[in-house]
Every structure is written in structure tokens, then in C-alpha cells.
C-alpha atoms as a PDB file:
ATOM      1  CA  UNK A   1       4.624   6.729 -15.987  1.00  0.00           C
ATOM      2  CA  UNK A   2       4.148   5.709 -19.586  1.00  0.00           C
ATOM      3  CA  UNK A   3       2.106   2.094 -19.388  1.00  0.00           C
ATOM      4  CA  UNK A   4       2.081   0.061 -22.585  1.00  0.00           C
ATOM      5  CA  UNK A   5      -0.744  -1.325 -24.123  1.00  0.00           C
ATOM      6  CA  UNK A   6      -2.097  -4.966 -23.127  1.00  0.00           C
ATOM      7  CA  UNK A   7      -0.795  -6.651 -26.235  1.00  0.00           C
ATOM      8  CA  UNK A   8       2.741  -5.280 -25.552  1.00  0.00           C
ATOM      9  CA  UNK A   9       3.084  -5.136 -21.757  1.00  0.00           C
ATOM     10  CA  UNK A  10       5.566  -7.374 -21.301  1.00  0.00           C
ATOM     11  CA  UNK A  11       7.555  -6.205 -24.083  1.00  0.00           C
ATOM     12  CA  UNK A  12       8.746  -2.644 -22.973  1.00  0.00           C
ATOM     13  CA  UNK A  13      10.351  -4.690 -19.800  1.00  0.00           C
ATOM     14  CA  UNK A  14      12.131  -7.070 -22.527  1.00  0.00           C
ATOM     15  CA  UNK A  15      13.295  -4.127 -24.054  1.00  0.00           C
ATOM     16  CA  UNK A  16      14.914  -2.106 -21.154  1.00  0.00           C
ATOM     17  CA  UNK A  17      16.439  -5.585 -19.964  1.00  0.00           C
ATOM     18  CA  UNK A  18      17.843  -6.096 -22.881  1.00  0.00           C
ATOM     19  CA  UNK A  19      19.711  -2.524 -22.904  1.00  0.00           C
ATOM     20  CA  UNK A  20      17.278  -0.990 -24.904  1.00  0.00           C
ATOM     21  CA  UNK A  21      17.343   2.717 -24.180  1.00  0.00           C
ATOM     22  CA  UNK A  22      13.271   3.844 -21.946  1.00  0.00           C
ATOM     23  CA  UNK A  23      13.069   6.413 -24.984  1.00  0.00           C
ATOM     24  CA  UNK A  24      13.364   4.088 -27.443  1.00  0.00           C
ATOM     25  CA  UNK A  25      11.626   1.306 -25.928  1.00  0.00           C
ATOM     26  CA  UNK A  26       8.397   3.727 -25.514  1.00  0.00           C
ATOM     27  CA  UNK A  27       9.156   4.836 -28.995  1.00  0.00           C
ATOM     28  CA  UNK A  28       9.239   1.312 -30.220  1.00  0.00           C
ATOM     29  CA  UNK A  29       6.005  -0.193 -28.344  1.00  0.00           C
ATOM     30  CA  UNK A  30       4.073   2.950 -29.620  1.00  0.00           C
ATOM     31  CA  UNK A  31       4.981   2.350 -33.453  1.00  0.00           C
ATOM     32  CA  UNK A  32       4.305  -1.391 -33.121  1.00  0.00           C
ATOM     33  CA  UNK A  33       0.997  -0.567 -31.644  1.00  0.00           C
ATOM     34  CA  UNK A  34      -0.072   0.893 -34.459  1.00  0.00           C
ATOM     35  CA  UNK A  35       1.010  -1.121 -36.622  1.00  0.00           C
ATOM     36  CA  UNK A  36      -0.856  -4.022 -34.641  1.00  0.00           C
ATOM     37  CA  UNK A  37      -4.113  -1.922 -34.837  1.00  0.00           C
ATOM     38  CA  UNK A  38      -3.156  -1.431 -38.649  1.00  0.00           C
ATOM     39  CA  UNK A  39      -2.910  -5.408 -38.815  1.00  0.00           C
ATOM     40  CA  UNK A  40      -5.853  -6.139 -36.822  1.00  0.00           C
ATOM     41  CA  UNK A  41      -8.401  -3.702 -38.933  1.00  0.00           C
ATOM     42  CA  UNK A  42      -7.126  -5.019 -42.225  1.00  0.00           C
ATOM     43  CA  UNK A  43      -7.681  -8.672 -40.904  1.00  0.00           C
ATOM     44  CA  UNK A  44     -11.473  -7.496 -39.918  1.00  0.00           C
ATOM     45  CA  UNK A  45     -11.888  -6.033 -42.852  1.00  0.00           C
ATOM     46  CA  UNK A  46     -11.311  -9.152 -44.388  1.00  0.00           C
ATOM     47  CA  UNK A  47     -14.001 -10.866 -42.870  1.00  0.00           C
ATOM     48  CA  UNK A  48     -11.924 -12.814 -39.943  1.00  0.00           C
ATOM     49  CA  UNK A  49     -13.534 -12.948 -36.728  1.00  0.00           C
ATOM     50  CA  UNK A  50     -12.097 -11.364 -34.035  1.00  0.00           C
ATOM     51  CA  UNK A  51      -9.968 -14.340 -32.317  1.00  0.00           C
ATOM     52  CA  UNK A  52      -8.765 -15.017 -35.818  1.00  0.00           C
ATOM     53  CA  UNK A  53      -8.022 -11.170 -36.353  1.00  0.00           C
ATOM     54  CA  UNK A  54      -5.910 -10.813 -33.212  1.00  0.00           C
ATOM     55  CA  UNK A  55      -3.887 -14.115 -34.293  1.00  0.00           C
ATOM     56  CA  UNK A  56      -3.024 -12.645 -37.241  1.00  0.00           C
ATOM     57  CA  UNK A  57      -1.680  -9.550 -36.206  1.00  0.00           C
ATOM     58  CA  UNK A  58       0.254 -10.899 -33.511  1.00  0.00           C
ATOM     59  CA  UNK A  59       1.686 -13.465 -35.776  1.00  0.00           C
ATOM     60  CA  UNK A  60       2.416 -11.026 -38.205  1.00  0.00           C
ATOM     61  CA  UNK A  61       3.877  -8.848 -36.047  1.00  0.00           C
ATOM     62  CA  UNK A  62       6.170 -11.811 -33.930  1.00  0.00           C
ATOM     63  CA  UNK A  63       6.968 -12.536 -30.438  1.00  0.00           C
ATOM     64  CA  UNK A  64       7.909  -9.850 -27.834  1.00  0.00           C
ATOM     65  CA  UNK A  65      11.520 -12.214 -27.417  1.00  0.00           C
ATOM     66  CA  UNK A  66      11.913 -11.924 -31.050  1.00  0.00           C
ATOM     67  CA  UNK A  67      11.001  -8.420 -31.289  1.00  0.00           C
ATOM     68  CA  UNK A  68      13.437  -7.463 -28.269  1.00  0.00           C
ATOM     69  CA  UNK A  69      16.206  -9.648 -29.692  1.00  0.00           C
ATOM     70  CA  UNK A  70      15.948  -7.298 -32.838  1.00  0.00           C
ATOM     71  CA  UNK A  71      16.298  -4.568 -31.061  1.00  0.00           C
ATOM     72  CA  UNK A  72      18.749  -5.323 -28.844  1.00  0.00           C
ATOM     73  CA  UNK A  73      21.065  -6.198 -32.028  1.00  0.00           C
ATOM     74  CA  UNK A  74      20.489  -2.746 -33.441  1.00  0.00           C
ATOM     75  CA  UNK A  75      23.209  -0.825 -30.957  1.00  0.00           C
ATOM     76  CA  UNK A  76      21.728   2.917 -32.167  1.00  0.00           C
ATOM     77  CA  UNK A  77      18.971   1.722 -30.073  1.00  0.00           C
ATOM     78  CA  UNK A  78      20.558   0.933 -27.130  1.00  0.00           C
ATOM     79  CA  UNK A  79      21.357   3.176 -23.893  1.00  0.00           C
ATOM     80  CA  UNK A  80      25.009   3.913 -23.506  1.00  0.00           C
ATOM     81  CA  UNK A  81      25.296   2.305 -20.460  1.00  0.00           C
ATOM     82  CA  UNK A  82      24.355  -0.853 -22.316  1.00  0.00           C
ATOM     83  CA  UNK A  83      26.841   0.430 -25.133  1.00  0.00           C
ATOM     84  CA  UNK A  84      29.623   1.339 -23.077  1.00  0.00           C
ATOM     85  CA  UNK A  85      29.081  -0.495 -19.871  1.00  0.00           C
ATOM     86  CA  UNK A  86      33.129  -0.117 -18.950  1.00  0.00           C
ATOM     87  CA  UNK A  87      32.698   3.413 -18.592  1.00  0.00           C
ATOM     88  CA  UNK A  88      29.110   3.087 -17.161  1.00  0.00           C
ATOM     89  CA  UNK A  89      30.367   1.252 -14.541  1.00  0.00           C
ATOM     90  CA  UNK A  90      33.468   3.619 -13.756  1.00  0.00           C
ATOM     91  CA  UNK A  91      31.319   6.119 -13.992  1.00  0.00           C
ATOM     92  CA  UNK A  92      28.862   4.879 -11.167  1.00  0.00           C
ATOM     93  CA  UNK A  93      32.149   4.011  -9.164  1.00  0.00           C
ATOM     94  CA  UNK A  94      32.976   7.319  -9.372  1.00  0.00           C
ATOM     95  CA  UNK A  95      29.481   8.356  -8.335  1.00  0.00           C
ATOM     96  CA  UNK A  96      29.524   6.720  -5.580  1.00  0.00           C
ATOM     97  CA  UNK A  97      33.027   7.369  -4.577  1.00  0.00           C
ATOM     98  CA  UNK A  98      32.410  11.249  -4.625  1.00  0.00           C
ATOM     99  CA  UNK A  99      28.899  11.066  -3.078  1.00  0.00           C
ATOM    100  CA  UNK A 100      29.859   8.185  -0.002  1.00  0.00           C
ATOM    101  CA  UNK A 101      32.182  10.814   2.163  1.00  0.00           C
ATOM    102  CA  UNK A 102      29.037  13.905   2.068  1.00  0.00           C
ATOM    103  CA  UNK A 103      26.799  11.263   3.155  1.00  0.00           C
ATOM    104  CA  UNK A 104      27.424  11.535   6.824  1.00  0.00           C
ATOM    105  CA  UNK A 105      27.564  15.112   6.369  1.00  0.00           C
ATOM    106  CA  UNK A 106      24.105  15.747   4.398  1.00  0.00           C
ATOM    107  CA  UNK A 107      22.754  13.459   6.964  1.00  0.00           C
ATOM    108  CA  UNK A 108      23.696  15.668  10.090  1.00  0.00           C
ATOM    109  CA  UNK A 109      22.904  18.629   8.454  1.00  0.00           C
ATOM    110  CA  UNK A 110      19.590  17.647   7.765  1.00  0.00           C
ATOM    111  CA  UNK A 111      18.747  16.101  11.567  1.00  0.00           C
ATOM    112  CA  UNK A 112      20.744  19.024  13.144  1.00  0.00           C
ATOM    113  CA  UNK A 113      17.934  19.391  15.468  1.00  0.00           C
ATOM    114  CA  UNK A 114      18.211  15.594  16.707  1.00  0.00           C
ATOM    115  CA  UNK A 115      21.697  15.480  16.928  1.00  0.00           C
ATOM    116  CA  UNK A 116      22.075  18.728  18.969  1.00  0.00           C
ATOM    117  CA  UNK A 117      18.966  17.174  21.258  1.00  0.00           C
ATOM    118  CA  UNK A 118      21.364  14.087  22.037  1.00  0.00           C
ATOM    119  CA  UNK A 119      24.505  15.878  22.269  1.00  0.00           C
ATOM    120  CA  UNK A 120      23.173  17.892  25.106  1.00  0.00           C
ATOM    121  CA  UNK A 121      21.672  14.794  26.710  1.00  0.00           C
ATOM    122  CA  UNK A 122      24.674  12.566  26.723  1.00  0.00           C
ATOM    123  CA  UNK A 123      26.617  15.938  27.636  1.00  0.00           C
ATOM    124  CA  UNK A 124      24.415  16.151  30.481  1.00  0.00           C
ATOM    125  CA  UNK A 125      24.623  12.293  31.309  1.00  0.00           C
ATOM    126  CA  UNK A 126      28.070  12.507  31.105  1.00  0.00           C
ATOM    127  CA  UNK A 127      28.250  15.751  33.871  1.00  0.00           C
ATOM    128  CA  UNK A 128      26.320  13.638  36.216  1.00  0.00           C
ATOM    129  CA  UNK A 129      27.883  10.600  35.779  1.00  0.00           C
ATOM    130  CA  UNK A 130      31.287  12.644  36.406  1.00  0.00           C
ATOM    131  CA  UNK A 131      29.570  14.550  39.214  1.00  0.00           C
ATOM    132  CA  UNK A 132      28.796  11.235  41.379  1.00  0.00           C
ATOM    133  CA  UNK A 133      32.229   9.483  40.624  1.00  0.00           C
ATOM    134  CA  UNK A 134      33.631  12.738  42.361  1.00  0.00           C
ATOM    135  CA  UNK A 135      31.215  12.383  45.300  1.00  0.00           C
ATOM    136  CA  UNK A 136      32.033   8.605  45.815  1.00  0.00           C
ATOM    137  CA  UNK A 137      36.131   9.292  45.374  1.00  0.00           C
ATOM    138  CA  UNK A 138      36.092  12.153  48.145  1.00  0.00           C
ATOM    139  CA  UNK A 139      33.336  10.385  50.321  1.00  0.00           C
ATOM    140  CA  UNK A 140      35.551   7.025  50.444  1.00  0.00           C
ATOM    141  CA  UNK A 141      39.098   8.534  50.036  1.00  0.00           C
END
């Protein structure tokens, strides 16, 4: 998975919270850490120490709260389940509605093995059971 740098790591998780699309989140954290390198080299270059340097940049470039309440605003850049969430949620519904009755199914199908194991054990339980409530009835009646 894509990790984003230390200066932005909390702001890719801002981003997708706030509806922000992964592709353009990525996309986003990428471009701003270049321009934070950009900002940071220029600062160096004139003459601020490094603490200083970083400052700058960062104040330059804002908050990761402002930045992901900018991009939040800008719908283009958000997923369309955060741009349509009406039909994002039918849609799961639907999903759900579709895939809940094969469930069961998928399930057997994959533990056929298990299932036929038990069948023939409570099949056999079952015989014996019925086996010695015929013995009893005939031995007392």
C-alpha cells in the first residue's frame, strides 16, 4: 500500500474521511510533497536553518485540516459515493440484498466435506437412537 510521507501522514486519512476519492488523495499528498521539498530547498537556500526551513514550508503550505477542507469543497475530487451517497447507499443495499441468500449456499459448497462428515454422523446417531427406542418398546410392551 501507498504510505505517505512523514510530513503528510495524517493528511491522506483526512482526505479519504472527508470523501476525498484514494486516487486523488495519493495524487494530492504526492504534488504537495513536492511542493514542500520545493519550499523547504528555497528556504535553505536562503540561509534559514533547518528548524526554521521546515516552519516555513509547512506554514506556507497550511494545515492538513485546512488542506483537506479545500479539498473536500472541490466535489471533482471527491469519490462518488461521497458525491452521490443516496445511490451509494442503495447501491450497497442492493449488494447486500443479492449477495445475503448465496451466503449459506457458498458456505456449504465450500465445507462440503464437513457437512457430509456430520450428516452421516447424526444420520448414524439418529439410526441408533431409533434402533434402541425399538428394543425398549418391544422389550416392555
Amino acid at each position: 500500500m501507498h504510505e505517505a510521507p512523514p510530513q503528510f501522514s495524517q493528511l491522506e486519512k483526512l482526505l479519504r474521511t472527508g470523501g476525498v476519492s484514494a486516487q486523488c488523495a495519493k495524487m494530492l499528498v504526492a504534488e504537495l510533497q513536492d511542493h514542500y521539498d520545493d519550499l523547504l530547498e528555497e528556504a535553505q537556500s536562503n540561509r534559514l536553518d533547518l528548524d526554521a526551513a521546515i516552519e516555513f514550508a509547512r506554514r506556507a503550505i497550511g494545515s492538513d485540516e485546512q488542506i483537506a477542507r479545500a479539498a473536500a469543497a472541490q466535489v471533482e475530487l471527491l469519490s462518488w459515493s461521497a458525491r452521490y451517497p443516496m445511490f451509494a447507499n442503495c447501491g450497497r443495499s442492493l449488494v447486500y440484498a443479492i449477495t445475503l441468500p448465496a451466503a449459506p449456499i457458498y458456505f456449504c459448497l465450500n465445507q462440503a466435506s464437513s457437512i457430509a462428515r456430520w450428516s452421516a454422523s447424526i444420520s448414524l446417531a439418529s439410526l441408533i437412537t431409533g434402533t434402541l427406542l425399538l428394543a425398549l418398546q418391544s422389550l416392555i410392551g
